[in-house]
N, C-alpha and C. Protein backbone atom coordinates (compact mmCIF):
# COMPACT_ATOMS: atom_id res chain seq x y z
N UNK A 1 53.60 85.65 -54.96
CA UNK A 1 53.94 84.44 -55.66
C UNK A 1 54.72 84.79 -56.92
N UNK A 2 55.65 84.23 -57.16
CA UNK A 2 56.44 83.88 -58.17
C UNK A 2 55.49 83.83 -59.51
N UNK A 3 55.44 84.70 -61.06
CA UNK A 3 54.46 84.03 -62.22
C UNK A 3 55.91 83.75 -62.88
N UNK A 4 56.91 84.44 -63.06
CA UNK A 4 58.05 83.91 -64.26
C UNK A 4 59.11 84.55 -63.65
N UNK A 5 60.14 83.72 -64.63
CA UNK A 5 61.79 83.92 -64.43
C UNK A 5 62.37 83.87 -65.78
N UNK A 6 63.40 84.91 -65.63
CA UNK A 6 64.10 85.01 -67.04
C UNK A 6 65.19 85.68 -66.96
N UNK A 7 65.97 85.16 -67.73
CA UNK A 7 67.84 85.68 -67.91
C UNK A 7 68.05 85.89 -69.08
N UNK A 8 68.95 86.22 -69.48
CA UNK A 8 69.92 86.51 -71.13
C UNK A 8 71.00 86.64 -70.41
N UNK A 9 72.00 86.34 -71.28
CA UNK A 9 73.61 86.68 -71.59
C UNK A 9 73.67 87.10 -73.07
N UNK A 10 73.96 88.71 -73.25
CA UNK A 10 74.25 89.02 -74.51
C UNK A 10 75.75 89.42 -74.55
N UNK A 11 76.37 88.81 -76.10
CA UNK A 11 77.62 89.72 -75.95
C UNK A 11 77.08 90.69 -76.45
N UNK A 12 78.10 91.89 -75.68
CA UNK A 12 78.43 93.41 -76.67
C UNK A 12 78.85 93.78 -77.51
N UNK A 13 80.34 92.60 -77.97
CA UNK A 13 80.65 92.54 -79.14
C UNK A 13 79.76 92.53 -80.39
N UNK A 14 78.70 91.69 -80.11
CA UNK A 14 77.80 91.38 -81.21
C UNK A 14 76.81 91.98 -81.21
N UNK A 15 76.15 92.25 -80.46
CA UNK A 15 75.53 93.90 -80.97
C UNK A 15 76.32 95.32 -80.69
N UNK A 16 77.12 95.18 -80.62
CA UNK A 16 78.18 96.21 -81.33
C UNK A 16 78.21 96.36 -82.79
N UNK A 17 78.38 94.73 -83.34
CA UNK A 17 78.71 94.68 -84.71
C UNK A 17 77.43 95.11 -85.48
N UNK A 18 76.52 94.47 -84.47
CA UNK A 18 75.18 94.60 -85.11
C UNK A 18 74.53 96.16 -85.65
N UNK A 19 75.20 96.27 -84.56
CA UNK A 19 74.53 98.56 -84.53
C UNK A 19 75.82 98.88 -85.58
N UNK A 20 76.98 98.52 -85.70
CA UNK A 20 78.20 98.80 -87.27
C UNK A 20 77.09 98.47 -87.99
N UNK A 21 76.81 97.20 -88.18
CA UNK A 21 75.88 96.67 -89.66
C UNK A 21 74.49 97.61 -90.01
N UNK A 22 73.73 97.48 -89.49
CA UNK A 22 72.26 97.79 -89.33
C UNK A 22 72.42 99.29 -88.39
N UNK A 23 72.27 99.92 -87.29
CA UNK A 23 72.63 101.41 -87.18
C UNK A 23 71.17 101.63 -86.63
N UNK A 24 70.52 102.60 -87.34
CA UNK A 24 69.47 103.37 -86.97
C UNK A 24 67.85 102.13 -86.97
N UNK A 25 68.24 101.44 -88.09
CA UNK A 25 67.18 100.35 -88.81
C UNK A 25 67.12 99.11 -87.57
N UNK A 26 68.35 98.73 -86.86
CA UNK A 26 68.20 97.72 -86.22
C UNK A 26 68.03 98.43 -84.24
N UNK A 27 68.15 99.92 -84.37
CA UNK A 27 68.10 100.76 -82.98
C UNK A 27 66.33 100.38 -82.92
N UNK A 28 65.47 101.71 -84.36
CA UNK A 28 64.59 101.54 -84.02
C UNK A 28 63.58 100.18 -84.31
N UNK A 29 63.81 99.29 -84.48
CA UNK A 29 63.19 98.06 -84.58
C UNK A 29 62.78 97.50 -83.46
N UNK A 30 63.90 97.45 -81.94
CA UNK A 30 63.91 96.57 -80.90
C UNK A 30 63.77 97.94 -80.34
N UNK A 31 64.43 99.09 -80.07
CA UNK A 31 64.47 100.06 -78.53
C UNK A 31 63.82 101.19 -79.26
N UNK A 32 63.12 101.70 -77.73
CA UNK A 32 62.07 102.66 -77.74
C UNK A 32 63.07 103.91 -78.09
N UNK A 33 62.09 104.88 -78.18
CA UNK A 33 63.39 106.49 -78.08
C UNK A 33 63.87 106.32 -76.76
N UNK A 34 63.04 106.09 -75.45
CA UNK A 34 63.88 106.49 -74.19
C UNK A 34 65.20 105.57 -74.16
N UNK A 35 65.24 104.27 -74.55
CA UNK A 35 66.05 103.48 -74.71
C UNK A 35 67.07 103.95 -75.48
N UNK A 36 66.74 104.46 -76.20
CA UNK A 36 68.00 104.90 -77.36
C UNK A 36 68.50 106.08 -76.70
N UNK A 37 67.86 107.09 -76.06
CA UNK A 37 68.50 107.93 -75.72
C UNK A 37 69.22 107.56 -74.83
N UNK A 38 68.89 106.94 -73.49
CA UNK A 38 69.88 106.62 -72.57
C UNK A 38 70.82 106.32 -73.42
N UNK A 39 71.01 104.68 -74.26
CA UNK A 39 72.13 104.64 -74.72
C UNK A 39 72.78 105.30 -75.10
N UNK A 40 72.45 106.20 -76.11
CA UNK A 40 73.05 107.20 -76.86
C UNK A 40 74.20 108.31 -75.62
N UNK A 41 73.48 108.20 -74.72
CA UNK A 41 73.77 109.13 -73.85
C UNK A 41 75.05 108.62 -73.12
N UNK A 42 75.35 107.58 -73.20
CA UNK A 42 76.41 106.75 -72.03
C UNK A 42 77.72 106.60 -72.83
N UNK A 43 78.98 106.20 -72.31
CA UNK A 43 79.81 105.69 -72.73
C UNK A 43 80.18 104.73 -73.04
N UNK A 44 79.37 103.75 -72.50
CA UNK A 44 79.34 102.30 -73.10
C UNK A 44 78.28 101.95 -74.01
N UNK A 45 77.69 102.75 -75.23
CA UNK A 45 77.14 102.54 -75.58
C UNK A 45 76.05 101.23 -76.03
N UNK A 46 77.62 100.37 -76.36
CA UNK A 46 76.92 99.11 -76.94
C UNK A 46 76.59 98.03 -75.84
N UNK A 47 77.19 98.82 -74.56
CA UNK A 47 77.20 97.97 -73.91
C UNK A 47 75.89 98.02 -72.92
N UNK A 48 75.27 99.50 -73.50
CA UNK A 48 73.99 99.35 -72.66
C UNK A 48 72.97 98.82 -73.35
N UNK A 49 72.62 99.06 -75.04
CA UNK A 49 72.20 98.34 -75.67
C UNK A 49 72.12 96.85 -75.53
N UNK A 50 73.13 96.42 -75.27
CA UNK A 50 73.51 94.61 -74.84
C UNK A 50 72.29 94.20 -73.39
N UNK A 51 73.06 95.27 -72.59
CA UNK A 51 71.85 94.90 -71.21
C UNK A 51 70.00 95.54 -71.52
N UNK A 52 69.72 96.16 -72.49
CA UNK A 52 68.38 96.52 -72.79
C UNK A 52 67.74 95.17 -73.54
N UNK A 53 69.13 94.58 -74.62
CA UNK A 53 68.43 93.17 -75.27
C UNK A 53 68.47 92.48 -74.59
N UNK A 54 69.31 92.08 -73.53
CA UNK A 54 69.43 90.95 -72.99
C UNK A 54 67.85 90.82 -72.06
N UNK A 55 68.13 92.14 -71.34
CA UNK A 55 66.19 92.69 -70.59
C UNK A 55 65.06 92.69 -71.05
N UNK A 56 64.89 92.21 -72.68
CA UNK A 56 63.54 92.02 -73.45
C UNK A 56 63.79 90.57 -73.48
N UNK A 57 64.97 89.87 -73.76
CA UNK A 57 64.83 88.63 -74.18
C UNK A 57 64.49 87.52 -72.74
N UNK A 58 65.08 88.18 -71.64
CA UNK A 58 64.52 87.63 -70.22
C UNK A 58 63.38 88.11 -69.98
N UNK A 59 62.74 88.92 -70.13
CA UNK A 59 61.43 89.62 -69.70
C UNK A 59 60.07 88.21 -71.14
N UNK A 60 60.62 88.50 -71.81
CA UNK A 60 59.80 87.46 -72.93
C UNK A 60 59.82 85.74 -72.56
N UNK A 61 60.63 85.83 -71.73
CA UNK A 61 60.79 84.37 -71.28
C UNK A 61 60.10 84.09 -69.94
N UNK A 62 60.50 85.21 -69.14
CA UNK A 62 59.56 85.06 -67.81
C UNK A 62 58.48 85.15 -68.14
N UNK A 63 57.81 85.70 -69.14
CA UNK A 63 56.16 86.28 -69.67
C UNK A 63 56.18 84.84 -70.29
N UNK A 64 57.09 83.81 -70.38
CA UNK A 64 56.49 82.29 -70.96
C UNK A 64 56.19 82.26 -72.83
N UNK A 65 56.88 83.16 -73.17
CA UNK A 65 56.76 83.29 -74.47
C UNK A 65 57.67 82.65 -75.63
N UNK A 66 58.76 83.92 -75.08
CA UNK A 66 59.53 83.98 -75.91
C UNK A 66 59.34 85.06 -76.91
N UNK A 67 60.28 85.25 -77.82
CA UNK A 67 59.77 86.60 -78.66
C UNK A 67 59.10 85.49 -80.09
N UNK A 68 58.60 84.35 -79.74
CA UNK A 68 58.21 83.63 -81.20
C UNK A 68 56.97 83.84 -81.48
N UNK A 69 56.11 84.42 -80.00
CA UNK A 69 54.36 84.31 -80.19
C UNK A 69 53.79 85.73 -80.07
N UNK A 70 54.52 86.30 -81.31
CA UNK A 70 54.09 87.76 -81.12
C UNK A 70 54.11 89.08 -80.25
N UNK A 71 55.05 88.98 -79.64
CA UNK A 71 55.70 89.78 -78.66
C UNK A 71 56.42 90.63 -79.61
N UNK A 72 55.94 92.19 -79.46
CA UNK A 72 57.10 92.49 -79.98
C UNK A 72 58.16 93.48 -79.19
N UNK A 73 59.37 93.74 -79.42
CA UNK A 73 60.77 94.00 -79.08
C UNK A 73 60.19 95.34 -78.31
N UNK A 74 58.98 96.24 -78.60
CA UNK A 74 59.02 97.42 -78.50
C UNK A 74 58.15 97.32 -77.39
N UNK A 75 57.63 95.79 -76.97
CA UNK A 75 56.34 96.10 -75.89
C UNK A 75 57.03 95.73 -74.53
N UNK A 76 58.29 95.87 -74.35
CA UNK A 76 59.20 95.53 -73.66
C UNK A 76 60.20 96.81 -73.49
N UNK A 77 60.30 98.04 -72.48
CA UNK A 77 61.03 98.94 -72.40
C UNK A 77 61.77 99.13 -70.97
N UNK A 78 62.92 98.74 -71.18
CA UNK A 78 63.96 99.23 -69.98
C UNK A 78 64.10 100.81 -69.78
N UNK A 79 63.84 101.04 -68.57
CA UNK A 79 63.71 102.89 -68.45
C UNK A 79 64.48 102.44 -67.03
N UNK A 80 65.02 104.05 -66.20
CA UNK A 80 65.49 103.99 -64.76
C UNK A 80 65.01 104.80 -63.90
N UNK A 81 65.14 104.03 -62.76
CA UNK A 81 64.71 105.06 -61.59
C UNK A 81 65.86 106.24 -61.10
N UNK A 82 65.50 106.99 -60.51
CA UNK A 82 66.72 108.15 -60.83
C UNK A 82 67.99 107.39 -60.01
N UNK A 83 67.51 106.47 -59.00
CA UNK A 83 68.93 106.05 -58.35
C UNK A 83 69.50 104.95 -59.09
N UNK A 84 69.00 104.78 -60.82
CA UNK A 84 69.60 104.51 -61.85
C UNK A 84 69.15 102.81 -61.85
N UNK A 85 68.14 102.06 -60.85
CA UNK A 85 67.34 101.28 -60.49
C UNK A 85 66.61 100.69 -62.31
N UNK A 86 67.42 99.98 -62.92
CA UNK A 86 66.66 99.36 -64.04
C UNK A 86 64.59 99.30 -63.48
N UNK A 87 64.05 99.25 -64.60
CA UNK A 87 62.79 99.29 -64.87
C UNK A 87 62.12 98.74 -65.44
N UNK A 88 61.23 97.37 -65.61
CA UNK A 88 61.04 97.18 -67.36
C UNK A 88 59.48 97.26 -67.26
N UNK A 89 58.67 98.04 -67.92
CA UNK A 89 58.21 98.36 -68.37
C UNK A 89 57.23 97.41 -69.71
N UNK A 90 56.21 96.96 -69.25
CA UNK A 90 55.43 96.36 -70.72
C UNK A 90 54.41 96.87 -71.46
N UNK A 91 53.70 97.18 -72.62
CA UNK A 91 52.69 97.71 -73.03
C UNK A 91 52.49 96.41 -74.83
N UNK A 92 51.40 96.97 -74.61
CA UNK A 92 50.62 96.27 -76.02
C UNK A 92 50.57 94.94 -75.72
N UNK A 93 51.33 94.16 -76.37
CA UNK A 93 50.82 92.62 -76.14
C UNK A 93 51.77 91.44 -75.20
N UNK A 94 52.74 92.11 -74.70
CA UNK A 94 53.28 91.51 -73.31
C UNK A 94 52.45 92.12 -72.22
N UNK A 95 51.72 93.00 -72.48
CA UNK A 95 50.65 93.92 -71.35
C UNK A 95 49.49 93.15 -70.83
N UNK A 96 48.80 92.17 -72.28
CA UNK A 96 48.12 91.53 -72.49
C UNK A 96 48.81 90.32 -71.68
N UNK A 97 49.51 89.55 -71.91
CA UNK A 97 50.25 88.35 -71.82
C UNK A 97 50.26 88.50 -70.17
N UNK A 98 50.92 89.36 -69.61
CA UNK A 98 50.94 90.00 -68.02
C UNK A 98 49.54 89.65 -67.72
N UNK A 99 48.57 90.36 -67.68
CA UNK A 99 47.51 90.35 -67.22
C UNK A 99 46.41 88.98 -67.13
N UNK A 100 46.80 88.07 -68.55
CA UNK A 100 46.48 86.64 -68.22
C UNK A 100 46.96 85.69 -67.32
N UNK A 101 48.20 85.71 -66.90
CA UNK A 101 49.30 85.30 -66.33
C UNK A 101 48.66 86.02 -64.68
N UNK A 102 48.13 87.09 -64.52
CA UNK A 102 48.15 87.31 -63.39
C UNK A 102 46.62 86.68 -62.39
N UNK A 103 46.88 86.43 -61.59
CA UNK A 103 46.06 85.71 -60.90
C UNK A 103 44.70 86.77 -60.42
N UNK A 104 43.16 86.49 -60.25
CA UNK A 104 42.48 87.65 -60.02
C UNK A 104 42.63 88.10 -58.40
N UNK A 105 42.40 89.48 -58.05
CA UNK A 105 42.90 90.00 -56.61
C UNK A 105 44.57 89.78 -56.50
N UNK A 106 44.81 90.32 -57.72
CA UNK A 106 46.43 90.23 -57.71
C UNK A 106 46.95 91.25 -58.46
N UNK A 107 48.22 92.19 -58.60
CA UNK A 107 49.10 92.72 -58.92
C UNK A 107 50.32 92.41 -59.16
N UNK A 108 50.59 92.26 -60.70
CA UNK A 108 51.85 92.21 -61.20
C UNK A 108 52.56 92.95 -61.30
N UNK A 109 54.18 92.86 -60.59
CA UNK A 109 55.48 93.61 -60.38
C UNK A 109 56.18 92.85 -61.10
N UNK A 110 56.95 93.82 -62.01
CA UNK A 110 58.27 93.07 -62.75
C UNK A 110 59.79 93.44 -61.87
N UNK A 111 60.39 92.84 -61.72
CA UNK A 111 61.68 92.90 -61.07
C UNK A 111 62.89 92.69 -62.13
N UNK A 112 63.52 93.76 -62.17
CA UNK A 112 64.63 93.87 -63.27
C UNK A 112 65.87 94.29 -62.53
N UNK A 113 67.14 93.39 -62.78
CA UNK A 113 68.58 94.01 -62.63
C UNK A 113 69.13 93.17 -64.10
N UNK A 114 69.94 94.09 -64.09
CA UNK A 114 71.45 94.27 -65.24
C UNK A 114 72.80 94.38 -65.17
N UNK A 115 73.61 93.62 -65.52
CA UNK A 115 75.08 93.82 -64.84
C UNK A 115 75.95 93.32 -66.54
N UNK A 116 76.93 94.35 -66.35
CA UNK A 116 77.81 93.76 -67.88
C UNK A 116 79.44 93.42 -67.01
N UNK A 117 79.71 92.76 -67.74
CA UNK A 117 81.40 92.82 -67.84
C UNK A 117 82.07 92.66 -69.56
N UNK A 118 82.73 93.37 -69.88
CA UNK A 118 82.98 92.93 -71.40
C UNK A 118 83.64 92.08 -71.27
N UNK A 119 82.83 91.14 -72.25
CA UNK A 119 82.17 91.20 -73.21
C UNK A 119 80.65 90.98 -73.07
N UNK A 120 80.21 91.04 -71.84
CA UNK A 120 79.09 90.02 -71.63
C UNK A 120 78.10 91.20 -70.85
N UNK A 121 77.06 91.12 -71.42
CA UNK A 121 75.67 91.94 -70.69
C UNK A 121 74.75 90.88 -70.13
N UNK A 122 74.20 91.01 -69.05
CA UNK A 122 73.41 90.38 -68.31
C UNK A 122 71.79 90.63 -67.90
N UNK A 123 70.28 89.92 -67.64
CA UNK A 123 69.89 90.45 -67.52
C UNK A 123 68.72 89.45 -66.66
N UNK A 124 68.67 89.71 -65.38
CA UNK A 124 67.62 88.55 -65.00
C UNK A 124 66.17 88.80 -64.79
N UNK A 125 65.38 88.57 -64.92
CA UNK A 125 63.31 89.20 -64.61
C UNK A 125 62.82 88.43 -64.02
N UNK A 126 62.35 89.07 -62.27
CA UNK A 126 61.22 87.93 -61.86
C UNK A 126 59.79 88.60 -62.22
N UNK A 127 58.94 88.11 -62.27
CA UNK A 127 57.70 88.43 -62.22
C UNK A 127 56.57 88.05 -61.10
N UNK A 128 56.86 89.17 -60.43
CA UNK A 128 55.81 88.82 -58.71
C UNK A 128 54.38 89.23 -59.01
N UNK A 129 53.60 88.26 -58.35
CA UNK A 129 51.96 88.82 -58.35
C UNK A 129 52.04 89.13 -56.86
N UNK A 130 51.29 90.21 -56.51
CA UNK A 130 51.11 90.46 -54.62
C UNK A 130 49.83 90.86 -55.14
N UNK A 131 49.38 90.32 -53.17
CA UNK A 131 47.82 90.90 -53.50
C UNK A 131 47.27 92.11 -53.55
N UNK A 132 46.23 92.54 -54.18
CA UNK A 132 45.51 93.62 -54.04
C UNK A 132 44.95 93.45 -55.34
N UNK A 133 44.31 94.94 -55.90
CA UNK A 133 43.13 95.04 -56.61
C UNK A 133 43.92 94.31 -58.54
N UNK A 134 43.00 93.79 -59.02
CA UNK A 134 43.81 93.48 -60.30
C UNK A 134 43.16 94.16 -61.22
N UNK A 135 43.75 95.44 -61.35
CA UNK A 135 43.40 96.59 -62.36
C UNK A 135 45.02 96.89 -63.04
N UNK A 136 44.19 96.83 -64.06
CA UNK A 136 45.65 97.44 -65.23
C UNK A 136 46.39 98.97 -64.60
N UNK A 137 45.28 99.82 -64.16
CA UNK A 137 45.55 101.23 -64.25
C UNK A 137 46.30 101.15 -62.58
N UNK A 138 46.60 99.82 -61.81
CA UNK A 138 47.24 99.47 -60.38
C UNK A 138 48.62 99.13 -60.35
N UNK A 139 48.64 98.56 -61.57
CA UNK A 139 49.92 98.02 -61.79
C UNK A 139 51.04 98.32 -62.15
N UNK A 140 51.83 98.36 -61.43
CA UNK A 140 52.84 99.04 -61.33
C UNK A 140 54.11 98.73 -62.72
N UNK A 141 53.66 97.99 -63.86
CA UNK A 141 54.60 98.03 -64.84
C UNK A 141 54.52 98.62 -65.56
């Protein structure tokens, strides 16, 4: 069953400008080190940054939040699978938020893709419950 759905459209331009303005202060605020490193690591820098925000701000929406009710930027991490398969990843209090949301004799899967074109980063999140045991240490996010 379906628990949430969520999209962003970020430009790159603007967190482009944003990482000119702010830099290291506005990297580590929202993205983890693995996050930063990938970016760091790519040639489109800002443009992977763009699809990592756009992937917290859809992931916070499918979780029914939003980033207004204490979610923070960091409990939300885009990582990849080696066939480069986006990931997202929750801990601390979207972990929490997940696990209320999930139904009992159920397992929550997050489903993440990302696609840019400049200027525009993309980012959509379903959030599937399937059955089986509903243990934190089962779950595959």
């Amino acid at each position: 069953m379906i628990l949430g759905i969520g999209s962003d459209l970020a430009n790159i331009e603007r967190i482009q400008g944003t990482l000119d303005r702010f830099g290291t202060r506005f990297k580590n605020r929202v993205f983890t080190e693995v996050e930063q490193q990938k970016a760091e690591s790519r040639k489109d820098v800002a443009g992977t940054y763009a699809k990592r925000w756009a992937a917290k701000e859809a992931c916070s929406k499918a979780l029914g939040t939003g980033l207004a009710m204490g979610i923070s930027w960091k409990d939300m991490s885009v990582t990849n699978m080696k066939s480069g398969q986006p990931l997202m990843k929750v801990t601390g209090w979207a972990k929490e938020r997940l696990a209320q949301m999930t139904p009992k004799g159920h397992v929550a899967v997050i489903h993440c893709t990302l696609t840019d074109d400049h200027p525009w980063a993309q980012a959509f999140i379903v959030i599937e419950a399937l059955p089986g045991a509903n243990s934190s240490d089962s779950s595959p996010t």
